[in-house]
Protein backbone atom coordinates (compact mmCIF):
# COMPACT_ATOMS: atom_id res chain seq x y z
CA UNK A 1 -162.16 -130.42 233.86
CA UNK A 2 -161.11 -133.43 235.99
CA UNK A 3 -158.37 -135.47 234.73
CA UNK A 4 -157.73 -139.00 235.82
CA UNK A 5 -154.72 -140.91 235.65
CA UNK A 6 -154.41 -145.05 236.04
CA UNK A 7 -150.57 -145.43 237.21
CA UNK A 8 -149.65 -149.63 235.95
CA UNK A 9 -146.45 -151.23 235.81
CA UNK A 10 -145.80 -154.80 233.62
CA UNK A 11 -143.99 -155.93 237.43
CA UNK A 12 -143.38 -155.33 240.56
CA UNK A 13 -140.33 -152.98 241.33
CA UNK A 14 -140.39 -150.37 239.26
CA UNK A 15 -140.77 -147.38 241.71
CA UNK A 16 -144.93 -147.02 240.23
CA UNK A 17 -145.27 -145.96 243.69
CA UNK A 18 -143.00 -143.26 244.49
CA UNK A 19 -143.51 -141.87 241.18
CA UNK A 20 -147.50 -142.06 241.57
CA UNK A 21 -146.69 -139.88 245.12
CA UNK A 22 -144.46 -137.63 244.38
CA UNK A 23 -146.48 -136.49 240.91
CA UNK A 24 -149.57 -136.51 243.07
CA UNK A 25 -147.66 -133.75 245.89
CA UNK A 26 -146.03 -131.76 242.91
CA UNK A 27 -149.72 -131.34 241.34
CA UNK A 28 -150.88 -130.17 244.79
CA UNK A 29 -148.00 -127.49 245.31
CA UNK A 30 -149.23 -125.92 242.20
CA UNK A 31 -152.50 -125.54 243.19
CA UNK A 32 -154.50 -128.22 242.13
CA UNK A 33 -157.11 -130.47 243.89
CA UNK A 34 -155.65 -133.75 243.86
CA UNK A 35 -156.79 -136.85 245.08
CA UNK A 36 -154.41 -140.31 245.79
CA UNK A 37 -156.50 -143.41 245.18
CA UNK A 38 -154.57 -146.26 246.30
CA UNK A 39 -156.28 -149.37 244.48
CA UNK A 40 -153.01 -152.13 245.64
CA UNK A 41 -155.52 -153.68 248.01
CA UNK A 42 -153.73 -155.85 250.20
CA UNK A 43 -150.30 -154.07 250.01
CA UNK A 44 -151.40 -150.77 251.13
CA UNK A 45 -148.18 -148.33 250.62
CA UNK A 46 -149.09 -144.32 249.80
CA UNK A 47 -150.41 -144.43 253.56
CA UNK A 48 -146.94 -145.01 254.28
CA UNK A 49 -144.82 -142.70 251.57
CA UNK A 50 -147.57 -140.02 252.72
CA UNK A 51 -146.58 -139.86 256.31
CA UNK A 52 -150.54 -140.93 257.48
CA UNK A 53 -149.77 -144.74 258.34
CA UNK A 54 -151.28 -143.93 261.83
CA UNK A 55 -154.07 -142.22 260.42
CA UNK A 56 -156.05 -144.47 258.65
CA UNK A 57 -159.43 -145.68 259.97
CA UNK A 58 -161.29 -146.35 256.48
CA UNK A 59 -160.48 -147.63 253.43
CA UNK A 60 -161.33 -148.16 250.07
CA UNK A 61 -163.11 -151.47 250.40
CA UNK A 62 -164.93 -149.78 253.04
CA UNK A 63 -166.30 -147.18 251.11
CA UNK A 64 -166.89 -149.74 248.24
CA UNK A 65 -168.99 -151.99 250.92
CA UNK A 66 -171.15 -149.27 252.48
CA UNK A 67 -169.39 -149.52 255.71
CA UNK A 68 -168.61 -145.45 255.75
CA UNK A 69 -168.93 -142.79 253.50
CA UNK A 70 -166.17 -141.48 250.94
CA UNK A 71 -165.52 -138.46 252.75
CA UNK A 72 -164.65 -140.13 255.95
CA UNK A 73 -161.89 -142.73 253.98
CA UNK A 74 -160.84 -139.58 252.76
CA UNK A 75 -156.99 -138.58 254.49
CA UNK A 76 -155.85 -134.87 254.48
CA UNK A 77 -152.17 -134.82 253.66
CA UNK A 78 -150.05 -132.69 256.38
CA UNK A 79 -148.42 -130.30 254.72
CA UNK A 80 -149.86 -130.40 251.59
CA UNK A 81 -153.42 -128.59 251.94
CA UNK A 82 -154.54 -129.75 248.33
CA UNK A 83 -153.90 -133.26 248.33
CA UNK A 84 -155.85 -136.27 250.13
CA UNK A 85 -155.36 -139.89 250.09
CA UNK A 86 -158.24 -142.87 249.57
CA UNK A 87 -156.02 -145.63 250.86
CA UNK A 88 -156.21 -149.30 250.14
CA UNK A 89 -157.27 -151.93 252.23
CA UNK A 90 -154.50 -154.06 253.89
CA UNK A 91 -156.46 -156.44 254.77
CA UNK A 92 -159.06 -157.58 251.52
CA UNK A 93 -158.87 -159.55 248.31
CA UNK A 94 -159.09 -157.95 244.98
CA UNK A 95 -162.03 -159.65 244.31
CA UNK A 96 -163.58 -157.31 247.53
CA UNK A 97 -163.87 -154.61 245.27
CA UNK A 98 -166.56 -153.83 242.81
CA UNK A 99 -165.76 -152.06 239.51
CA UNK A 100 -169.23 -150.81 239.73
CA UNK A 101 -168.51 -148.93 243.52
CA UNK A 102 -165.44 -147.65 241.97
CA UNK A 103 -166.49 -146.19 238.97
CA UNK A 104 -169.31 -144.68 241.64
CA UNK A 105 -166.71 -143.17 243.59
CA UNK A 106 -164.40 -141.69 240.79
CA UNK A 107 -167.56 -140.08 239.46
CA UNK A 108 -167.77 -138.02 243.44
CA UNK A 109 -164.28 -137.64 243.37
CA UNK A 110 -164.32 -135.70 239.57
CA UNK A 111 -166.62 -133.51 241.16
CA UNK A 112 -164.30 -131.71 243.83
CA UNK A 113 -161.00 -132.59 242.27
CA UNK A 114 -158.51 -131.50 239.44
CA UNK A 115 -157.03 -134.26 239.44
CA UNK A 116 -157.04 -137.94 240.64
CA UNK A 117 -154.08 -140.50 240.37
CA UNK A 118 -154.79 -144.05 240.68
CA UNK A 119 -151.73 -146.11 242.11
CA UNK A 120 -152.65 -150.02 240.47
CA UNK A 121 -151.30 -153.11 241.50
CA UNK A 122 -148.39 -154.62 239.30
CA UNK A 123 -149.05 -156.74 236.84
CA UNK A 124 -152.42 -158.06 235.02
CA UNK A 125 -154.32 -159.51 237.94
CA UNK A 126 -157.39 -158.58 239.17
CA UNK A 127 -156.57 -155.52 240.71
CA UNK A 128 -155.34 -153.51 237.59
CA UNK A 129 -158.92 -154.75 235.70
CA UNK A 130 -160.97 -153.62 238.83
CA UNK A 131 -159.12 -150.28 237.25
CA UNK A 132 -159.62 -150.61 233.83
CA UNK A 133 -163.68 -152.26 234.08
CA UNK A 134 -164.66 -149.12 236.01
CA UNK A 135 -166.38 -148.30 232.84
CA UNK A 136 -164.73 -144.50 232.78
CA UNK A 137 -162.02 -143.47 230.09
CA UNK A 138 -159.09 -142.77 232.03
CA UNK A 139 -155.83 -141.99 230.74
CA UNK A 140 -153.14 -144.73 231.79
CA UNK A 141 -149.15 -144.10 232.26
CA UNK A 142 -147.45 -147.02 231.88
CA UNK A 143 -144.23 -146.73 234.45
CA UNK A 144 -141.51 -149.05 233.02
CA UNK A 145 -137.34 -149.81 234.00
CA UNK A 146 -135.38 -149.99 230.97
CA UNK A 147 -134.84 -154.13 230.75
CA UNK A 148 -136.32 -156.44 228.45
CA UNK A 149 -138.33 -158.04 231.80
CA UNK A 150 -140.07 -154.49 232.30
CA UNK A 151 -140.74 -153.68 228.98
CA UNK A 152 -142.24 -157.22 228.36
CA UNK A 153 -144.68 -156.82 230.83
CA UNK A 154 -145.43 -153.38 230.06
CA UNK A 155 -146.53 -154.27 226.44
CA UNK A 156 -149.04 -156.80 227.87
CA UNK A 157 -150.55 -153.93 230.00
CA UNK A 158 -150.39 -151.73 227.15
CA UNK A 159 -152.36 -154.58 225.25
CA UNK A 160 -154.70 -155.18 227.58
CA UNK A 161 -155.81 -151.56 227.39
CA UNK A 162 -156.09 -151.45 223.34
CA UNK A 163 -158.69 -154.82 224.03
CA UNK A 164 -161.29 -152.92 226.14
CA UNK A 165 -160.80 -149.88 223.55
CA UNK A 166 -159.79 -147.48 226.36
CA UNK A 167 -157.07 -144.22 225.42
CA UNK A 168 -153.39 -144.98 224.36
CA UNK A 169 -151.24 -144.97 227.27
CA UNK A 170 -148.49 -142.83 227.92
CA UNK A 171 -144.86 -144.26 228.83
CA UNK A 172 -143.03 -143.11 232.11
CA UNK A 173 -139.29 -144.26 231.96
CA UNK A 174 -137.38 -145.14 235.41
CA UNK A 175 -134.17 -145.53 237.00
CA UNK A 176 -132.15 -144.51 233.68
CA UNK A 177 -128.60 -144.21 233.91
CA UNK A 178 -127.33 -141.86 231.96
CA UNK A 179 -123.56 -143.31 231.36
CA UNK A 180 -124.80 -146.96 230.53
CA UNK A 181 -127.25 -145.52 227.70
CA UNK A 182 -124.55 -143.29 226.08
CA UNK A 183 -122.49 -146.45 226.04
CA UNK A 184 -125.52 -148.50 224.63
CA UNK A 185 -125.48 -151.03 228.01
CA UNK A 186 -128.96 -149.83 228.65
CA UNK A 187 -132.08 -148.72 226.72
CA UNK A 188 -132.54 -145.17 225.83
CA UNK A 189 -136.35 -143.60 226.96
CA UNK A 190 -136.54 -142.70 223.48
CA UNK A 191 -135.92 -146.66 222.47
CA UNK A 192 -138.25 -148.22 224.56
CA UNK A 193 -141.10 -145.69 223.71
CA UNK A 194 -140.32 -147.10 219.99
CA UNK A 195 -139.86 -150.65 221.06
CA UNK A 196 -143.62 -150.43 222.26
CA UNK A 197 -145.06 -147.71 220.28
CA UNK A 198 -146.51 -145.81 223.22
CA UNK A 199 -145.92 -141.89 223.49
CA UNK A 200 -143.17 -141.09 225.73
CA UNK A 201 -144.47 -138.96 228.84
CA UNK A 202 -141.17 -138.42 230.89
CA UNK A 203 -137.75 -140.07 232.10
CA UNK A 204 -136.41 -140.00 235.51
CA UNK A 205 -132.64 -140.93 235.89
CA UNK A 206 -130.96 -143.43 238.58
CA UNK A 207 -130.44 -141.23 241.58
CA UNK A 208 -128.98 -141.89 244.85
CA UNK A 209 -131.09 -139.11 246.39
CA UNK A 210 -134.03 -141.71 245.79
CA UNK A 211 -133.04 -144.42 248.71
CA UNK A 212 -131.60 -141.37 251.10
CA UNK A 213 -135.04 -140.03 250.53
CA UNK A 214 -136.53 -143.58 251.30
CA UNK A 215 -134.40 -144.42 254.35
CA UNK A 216 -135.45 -141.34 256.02
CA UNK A 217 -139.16 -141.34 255.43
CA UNK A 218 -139.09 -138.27 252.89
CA UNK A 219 -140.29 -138.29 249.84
CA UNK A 220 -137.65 -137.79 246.46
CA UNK A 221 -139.03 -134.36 245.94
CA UNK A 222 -138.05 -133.30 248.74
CA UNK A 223 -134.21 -133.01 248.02
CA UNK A 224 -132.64 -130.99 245.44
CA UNK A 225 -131.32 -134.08 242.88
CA UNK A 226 -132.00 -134.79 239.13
CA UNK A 227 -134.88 -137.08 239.71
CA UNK A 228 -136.82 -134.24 241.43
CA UNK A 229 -136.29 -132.00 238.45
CA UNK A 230 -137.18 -134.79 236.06
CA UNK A 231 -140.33 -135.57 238.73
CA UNK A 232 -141.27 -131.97 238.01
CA UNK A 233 -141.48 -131.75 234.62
CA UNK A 234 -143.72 -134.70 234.34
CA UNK A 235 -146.32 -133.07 236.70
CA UNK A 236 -145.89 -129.96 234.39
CA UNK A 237 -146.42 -131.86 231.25
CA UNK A 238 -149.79 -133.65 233.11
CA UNK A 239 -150.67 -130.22 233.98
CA UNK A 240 -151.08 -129.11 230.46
CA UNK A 241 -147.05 -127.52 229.92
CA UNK A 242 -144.11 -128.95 227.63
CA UNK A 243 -141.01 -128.64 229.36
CA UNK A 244 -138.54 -130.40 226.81
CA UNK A 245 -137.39 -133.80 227.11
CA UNK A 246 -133.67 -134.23 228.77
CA UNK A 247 -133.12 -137.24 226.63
CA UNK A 248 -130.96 -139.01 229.76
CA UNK A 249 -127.82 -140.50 228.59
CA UNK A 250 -127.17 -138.50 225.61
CA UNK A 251 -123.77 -137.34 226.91
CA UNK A 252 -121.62 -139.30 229.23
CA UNK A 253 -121.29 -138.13 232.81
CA UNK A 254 -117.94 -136.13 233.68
CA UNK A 255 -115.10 -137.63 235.73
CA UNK A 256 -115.73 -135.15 238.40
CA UNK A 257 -119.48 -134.87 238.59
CA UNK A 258 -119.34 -138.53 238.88
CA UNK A 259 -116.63 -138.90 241.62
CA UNK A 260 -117.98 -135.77 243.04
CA UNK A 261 -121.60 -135.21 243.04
CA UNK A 262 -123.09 -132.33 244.89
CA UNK A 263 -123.98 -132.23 248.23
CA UNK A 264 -128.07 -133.34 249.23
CA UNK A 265 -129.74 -130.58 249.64
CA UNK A 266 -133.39 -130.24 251.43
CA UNK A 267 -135.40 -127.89 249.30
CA UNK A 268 -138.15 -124.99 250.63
CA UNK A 269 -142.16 -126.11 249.95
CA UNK A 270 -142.53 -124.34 246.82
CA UNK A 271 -146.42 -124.45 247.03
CA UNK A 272 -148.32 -121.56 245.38
């Protein structure tokens, strides 16, 4: 059965995008049919993160406004055989897209797909409703930093979604690091999911591997670092497994590990 994810974030920030494509490519190397709606119309971005900024000749408002059919906005992602990209429309208005066409076009896409991940806009704006009035009961992850600003916003997006009586959403955690939690300068994953009563999907530590990733055009995954392993168990746990929880930050980093972290390694497609 098709599952279908909303990705939201309180702000702007927060990583909701390199999270949202790096789950969606994890899900593909295992096999599954994924699809990579990106609804931030007007800041287009998984084109980019996905390698296929020069590929793009429709969009979603296109398919929305008749102007082509789904399968042609439809991007094949080099590389990764299971997973294609809707992408956004860099050059439109919220307001261009009807909840009615998109709840049209997630119905299609359920059809051919295992799963479909829905990058939203920051914030509560227009964009982010467009999501949630599809009229369809998608799951939501919630993708927060751990600071009060974050988790503010993140509890008026999980708020929002209680009002139009749609599933609990889960809680992603980013950019944790480990030795301010253990000394109790940061949040804890485990203390924010409290603080806003939302079940706590996965963590991802601060890693440095993140911006070499992002400097040279690669996605996260692609590097052997802790984010990548935390990256993977998240698409494990959305695939149905329940790889424990590291619980980031319960013991302090050593002296050497810190001063001396391993060397960044590229790691082999591990597609089945």
């Amino acid at each position: 059965m098709s599952k279908t994810y909303l990705v939201a974030s309180g702000k702007g920030g927060v990583g909701k995008s390199t999270v949202t494509a790096c789950l969606a490519v994890l899900l593909a190397r295992k096999g599954r049919r994924v699809v990579l709606m990106d609804a931030d119309i007007g800041l287009r971005s998984q084109d980019l993160l996905l390698g296929l900024e020069s590929s793009v000749v429709y969009d979603l408002v296109d398919v929305a406004q008749g102007r082509c059919l789904l399968s042609q906005a439809l991007l094949p992602c080099p590389g990764t055989p299971n997973l294609e990209l809707l992408p956004a429309a860099q050059f439109a208005r919220c307001r261009d897209l009807d909840p009615r066409k998109l709840k049209k076009m997630l119905s299609l896409l359920r059809k051919e797909h295992d799963f479909i991940l829905i990058d939203c806009p920051a914030g509560l704006e227009r964009g982010l409703r467009n999501a949630l009035n599809a009229g369809m009961r998608n799951e939501t992850l919630i993708l927060v930093t751990p600071d009060d600003l974050c988790i503010r916003g993140a509890e008026r997006v999980a708020a929002l979604i209680a009002e139009k009586n749609l599933p609990r959403p889960q809680l992603l955690v980013n950019r944790l690091d480990q030795d301010r939690v253990f000394t109790h300068e940061m949040y804890s994953a485990a203390t924010i999911s409290q603080v806003l009563d939302l079940p706590l999907l996965g963590e991802v530590p601060e890693d440095s591997a993140v911006y070499t990733a992002q400097l040279r055009h690669r996605l996260t995954i692609d590097y052997d670092c802790e984010a990548r392993n935390a990256l993977q168990r998240i698409a494990a746990r959305l695939d149905g497994e329940n790889p424990p929880l590291p619980d980031y930050g319960r013991r302090k980093t050593s002296f050497f590990r810190k001063h001396f972290p391993p060397a960044l390694k590229e790691v082999p497609d591990e597609r089945n």
